[in-house]
N, C-alpha and C. Protein backbone atom coordinates (compact mmCIF):
# COMPACT_ATOMS: atom_id res chain seq x y z
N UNK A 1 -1.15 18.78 6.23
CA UNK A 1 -1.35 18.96 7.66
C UNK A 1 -1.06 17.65 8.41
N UNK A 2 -1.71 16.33 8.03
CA UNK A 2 -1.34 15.21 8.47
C UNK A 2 0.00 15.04 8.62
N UNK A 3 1.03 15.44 7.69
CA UNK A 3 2.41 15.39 7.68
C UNK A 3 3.12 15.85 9.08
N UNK A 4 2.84 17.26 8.64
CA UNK A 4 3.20 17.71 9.88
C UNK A 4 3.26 17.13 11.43
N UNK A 5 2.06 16.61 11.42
CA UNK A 5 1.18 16.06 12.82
C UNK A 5 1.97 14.52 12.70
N UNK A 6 2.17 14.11 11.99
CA UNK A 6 2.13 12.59 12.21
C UNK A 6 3.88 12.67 12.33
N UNK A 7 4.52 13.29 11.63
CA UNK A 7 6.29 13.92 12.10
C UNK A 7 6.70 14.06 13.08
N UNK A 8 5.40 15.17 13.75
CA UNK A 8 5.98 15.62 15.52
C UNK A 8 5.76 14.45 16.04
N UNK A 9 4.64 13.67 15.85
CA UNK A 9 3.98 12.44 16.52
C UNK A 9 5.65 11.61 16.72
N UNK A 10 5.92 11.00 15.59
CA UNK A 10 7.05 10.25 15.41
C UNK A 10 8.19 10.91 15.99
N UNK A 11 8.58 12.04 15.89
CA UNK A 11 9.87 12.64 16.50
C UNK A 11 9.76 12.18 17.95
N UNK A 12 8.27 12.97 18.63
CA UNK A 12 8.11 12.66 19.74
C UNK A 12 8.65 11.19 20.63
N UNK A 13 8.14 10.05 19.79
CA UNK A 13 8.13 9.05 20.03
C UNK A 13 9.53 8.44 20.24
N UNK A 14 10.20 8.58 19.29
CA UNK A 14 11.44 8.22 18.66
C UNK A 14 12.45 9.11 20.03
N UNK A 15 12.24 10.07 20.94
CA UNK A 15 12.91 10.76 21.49
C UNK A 15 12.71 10.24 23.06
N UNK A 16 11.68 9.58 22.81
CA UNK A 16 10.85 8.57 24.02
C UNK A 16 11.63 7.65 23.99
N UNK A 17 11.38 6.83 22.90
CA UNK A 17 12.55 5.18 22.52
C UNK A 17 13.83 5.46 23.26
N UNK A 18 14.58 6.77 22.31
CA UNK A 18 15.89 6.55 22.38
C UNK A 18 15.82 6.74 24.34
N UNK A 19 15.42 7.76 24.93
CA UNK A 19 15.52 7.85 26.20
C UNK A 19 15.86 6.62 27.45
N UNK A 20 14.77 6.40 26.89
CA UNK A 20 14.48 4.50 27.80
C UNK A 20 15.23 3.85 27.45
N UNK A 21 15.69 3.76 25.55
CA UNK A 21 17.11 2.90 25.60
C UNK A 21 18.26 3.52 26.22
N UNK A 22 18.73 4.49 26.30
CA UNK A 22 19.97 4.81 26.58
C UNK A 22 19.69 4.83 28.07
N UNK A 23 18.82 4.75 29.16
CA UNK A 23 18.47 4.54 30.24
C UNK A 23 18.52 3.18 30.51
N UNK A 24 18.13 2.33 29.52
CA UNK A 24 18.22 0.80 29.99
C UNK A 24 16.91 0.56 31.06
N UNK A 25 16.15 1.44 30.74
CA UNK A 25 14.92 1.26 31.41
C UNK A 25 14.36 0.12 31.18
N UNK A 26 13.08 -0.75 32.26
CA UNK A 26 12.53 -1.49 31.88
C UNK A 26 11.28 -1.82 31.45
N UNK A 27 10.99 -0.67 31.09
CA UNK A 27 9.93 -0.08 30.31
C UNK A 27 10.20 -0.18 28.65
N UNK A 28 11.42 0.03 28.81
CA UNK A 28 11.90 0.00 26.82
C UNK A 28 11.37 -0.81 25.79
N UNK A 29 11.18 -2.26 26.31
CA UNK A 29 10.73 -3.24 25.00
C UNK A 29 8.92 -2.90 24.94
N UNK A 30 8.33 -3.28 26.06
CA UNK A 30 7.13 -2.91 25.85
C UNK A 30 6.89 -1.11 24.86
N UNK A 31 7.33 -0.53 25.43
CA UNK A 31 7.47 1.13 24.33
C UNK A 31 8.00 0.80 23.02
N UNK A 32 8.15 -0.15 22.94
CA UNK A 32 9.17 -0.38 21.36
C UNK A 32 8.41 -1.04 20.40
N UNK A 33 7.87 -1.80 21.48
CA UNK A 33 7.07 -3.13 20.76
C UNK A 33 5.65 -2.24 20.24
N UNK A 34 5.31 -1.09 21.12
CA UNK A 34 4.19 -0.12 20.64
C UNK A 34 4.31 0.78 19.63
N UNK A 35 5.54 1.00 19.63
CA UNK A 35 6.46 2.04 19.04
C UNK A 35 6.23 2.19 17.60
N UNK A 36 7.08 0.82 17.19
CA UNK A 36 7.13 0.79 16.09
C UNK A 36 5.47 0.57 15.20
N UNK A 37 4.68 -0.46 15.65
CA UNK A 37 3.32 -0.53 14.61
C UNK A 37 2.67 1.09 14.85
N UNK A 38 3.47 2.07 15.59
CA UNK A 38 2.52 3.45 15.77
C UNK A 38 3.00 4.04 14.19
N UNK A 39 4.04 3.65 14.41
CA UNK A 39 4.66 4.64 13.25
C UNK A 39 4.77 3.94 11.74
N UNK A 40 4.30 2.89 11.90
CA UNK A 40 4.54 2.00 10.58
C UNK A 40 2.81 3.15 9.98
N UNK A 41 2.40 2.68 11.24
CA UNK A 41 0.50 3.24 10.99
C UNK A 41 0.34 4.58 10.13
N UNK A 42 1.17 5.53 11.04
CA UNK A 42 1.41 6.98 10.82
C UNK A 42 2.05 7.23 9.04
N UNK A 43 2.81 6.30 8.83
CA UNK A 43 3.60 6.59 7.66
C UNK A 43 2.62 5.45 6.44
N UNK A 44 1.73 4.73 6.44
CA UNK A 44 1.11 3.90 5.79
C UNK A 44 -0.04 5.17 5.72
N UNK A 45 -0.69 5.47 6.76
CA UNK A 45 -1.26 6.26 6.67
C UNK A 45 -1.61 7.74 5.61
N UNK A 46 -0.38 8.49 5.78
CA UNK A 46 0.53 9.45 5.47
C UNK A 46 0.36 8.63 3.43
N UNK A 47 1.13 7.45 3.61
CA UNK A 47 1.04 7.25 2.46
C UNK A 47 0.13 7.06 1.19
N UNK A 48 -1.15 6.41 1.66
CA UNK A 48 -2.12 6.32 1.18
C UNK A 48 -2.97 7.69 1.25
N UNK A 49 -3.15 8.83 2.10
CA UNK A 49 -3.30 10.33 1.37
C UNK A 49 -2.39 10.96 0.72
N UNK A 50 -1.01 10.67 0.70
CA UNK A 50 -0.61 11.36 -0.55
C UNK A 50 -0.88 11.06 -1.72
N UNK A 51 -1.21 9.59 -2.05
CA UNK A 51 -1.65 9.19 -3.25
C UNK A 51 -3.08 9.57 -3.22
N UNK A 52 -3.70 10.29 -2.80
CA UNK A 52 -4.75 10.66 -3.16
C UNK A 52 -4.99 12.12 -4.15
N UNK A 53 -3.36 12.30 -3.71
CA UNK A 53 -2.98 13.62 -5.20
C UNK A 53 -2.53 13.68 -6.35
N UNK A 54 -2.80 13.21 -7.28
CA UNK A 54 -2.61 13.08 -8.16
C UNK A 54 -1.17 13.46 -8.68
N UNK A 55 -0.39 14.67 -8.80
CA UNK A 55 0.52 14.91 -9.20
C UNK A 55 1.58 14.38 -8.21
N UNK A 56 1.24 14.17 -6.92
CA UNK A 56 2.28 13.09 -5.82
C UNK A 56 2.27 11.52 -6.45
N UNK A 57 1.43 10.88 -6.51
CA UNK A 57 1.07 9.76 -6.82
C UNK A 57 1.67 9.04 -8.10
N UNK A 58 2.08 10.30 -8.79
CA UNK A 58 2.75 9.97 -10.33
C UNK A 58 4.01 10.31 -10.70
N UNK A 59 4.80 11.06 -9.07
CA UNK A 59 5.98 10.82 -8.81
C UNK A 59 6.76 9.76 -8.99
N UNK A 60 8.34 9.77 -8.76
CA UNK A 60 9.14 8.26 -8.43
C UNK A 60 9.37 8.21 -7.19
N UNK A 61 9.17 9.25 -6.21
CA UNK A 61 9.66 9.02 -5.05
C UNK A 61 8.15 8.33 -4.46
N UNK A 62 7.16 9.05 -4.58
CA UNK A 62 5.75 7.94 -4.37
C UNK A 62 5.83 6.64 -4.60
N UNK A 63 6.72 5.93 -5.64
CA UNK A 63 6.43 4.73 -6.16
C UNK A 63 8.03 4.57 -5.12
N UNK A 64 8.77 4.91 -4.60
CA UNK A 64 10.07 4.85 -3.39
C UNK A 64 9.30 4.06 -2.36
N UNK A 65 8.36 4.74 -1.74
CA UNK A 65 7.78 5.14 -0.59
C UNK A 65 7.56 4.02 -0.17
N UNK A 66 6.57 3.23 -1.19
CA UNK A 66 5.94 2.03 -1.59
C UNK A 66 7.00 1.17 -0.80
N UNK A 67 8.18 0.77 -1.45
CA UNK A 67 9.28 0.09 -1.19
C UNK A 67 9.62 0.02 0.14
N UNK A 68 9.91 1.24 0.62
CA UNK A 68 10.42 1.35 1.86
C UNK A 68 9.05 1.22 2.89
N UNK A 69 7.78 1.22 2.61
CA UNK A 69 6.87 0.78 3.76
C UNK A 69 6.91 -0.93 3.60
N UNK A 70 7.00 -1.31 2.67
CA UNK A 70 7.12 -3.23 2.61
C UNK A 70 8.35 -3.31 3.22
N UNK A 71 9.60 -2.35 3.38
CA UNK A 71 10.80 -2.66 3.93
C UNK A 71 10.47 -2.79 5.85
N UNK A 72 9.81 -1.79 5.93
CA UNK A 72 9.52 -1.02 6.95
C UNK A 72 8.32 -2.71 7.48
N UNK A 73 7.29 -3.19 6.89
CA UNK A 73 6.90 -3.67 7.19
C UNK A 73 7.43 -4.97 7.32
N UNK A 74 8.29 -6.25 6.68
CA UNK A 74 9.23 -7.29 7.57
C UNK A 74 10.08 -6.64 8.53
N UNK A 75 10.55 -5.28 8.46
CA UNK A 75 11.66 -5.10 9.67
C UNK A 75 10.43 -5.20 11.11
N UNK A 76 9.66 -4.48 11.10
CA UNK A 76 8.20 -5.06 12.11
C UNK A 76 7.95 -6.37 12.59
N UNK A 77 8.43 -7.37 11.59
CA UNK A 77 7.76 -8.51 11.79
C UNK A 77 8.87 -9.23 12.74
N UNK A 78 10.12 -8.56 11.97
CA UNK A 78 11.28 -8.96 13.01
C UNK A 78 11.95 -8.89 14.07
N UNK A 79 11.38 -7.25 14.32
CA UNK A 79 12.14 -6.57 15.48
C UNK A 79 10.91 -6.78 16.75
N UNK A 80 9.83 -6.74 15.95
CA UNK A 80 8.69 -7.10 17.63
C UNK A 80 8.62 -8.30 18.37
N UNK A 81 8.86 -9.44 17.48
CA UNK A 81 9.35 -11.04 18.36
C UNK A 81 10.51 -10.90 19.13
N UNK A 82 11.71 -10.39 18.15
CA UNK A 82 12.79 -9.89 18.75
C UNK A 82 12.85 -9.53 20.45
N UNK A 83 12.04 -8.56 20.64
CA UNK A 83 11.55 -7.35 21.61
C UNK A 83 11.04 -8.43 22.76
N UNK A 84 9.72 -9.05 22.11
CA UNK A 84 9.32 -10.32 23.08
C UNK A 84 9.88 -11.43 23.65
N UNK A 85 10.94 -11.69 22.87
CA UNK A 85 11.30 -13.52 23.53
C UNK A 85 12.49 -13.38 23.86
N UNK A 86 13.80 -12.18 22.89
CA UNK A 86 14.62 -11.89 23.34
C UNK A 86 15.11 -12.68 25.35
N UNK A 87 15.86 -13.59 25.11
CA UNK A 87 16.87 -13.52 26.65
C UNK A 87 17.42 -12.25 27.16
N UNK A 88 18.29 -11.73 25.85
CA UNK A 88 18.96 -10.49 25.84
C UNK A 88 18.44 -9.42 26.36
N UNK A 89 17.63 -9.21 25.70
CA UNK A 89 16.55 -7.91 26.05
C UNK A 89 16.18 -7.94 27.47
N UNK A 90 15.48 -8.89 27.52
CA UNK A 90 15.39 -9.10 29.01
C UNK A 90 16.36 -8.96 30.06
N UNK A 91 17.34 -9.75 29.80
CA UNK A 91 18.83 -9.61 30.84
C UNK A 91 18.73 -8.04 30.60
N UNK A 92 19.03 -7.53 29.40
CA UNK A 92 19.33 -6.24 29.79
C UNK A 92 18.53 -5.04 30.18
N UNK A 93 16.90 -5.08 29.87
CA UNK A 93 16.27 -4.16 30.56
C UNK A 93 15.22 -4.64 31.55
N UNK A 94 15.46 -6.23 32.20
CA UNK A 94 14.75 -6.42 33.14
C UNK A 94 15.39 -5.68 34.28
N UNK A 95 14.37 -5.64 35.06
CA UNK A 95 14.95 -5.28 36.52
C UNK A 95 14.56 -6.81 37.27
């Protein structure tokens, strides 16, 4: 059930992002900068109850998952300073 919920959550979001980016809104970095630790949350989340099932947990794609949330977590570390100090960003979605 969490799956489900935390999917639409993210679709939702992700349909938000792209909007404001392809708008060049100046709303975009702040939504981005929220954006992403929502969904790192949602899928860390997500991750740690599936391993609470035993026959998930002793999968290879479970032990995948792993990988790609530590991936998921430096791309975070990079893209939210990014978002903040960025010149670029600014030139391009300040008003």
């Amino acid at each position: 059930m969490f799956q489900i919920i935390s999917a639409s959550a993210i679709l939702v979001v992700t349909v938000i992002v792209m909007v404001l980016f392809f708008r060049k809104h100046r709303f975009f970095p702040t939504v981005i900068v929220i954006a992403l630790p929502l969904i790192f949350l949602f899928m860390l989340v997500g991750y740690y109850l599936d391993g609470l099932v035993p026959a998930i947990a002793a999968s290879q794609d479970y032990s995948k998952e792993k990988r790609d949330l530590v991936l998921r977590f430096v791309a975070l570390h990079v893209w939210i300073p990014y978002f903040v100090v960025s010149d670029r960003v600014k030139r391009t979605f300040g008003r």
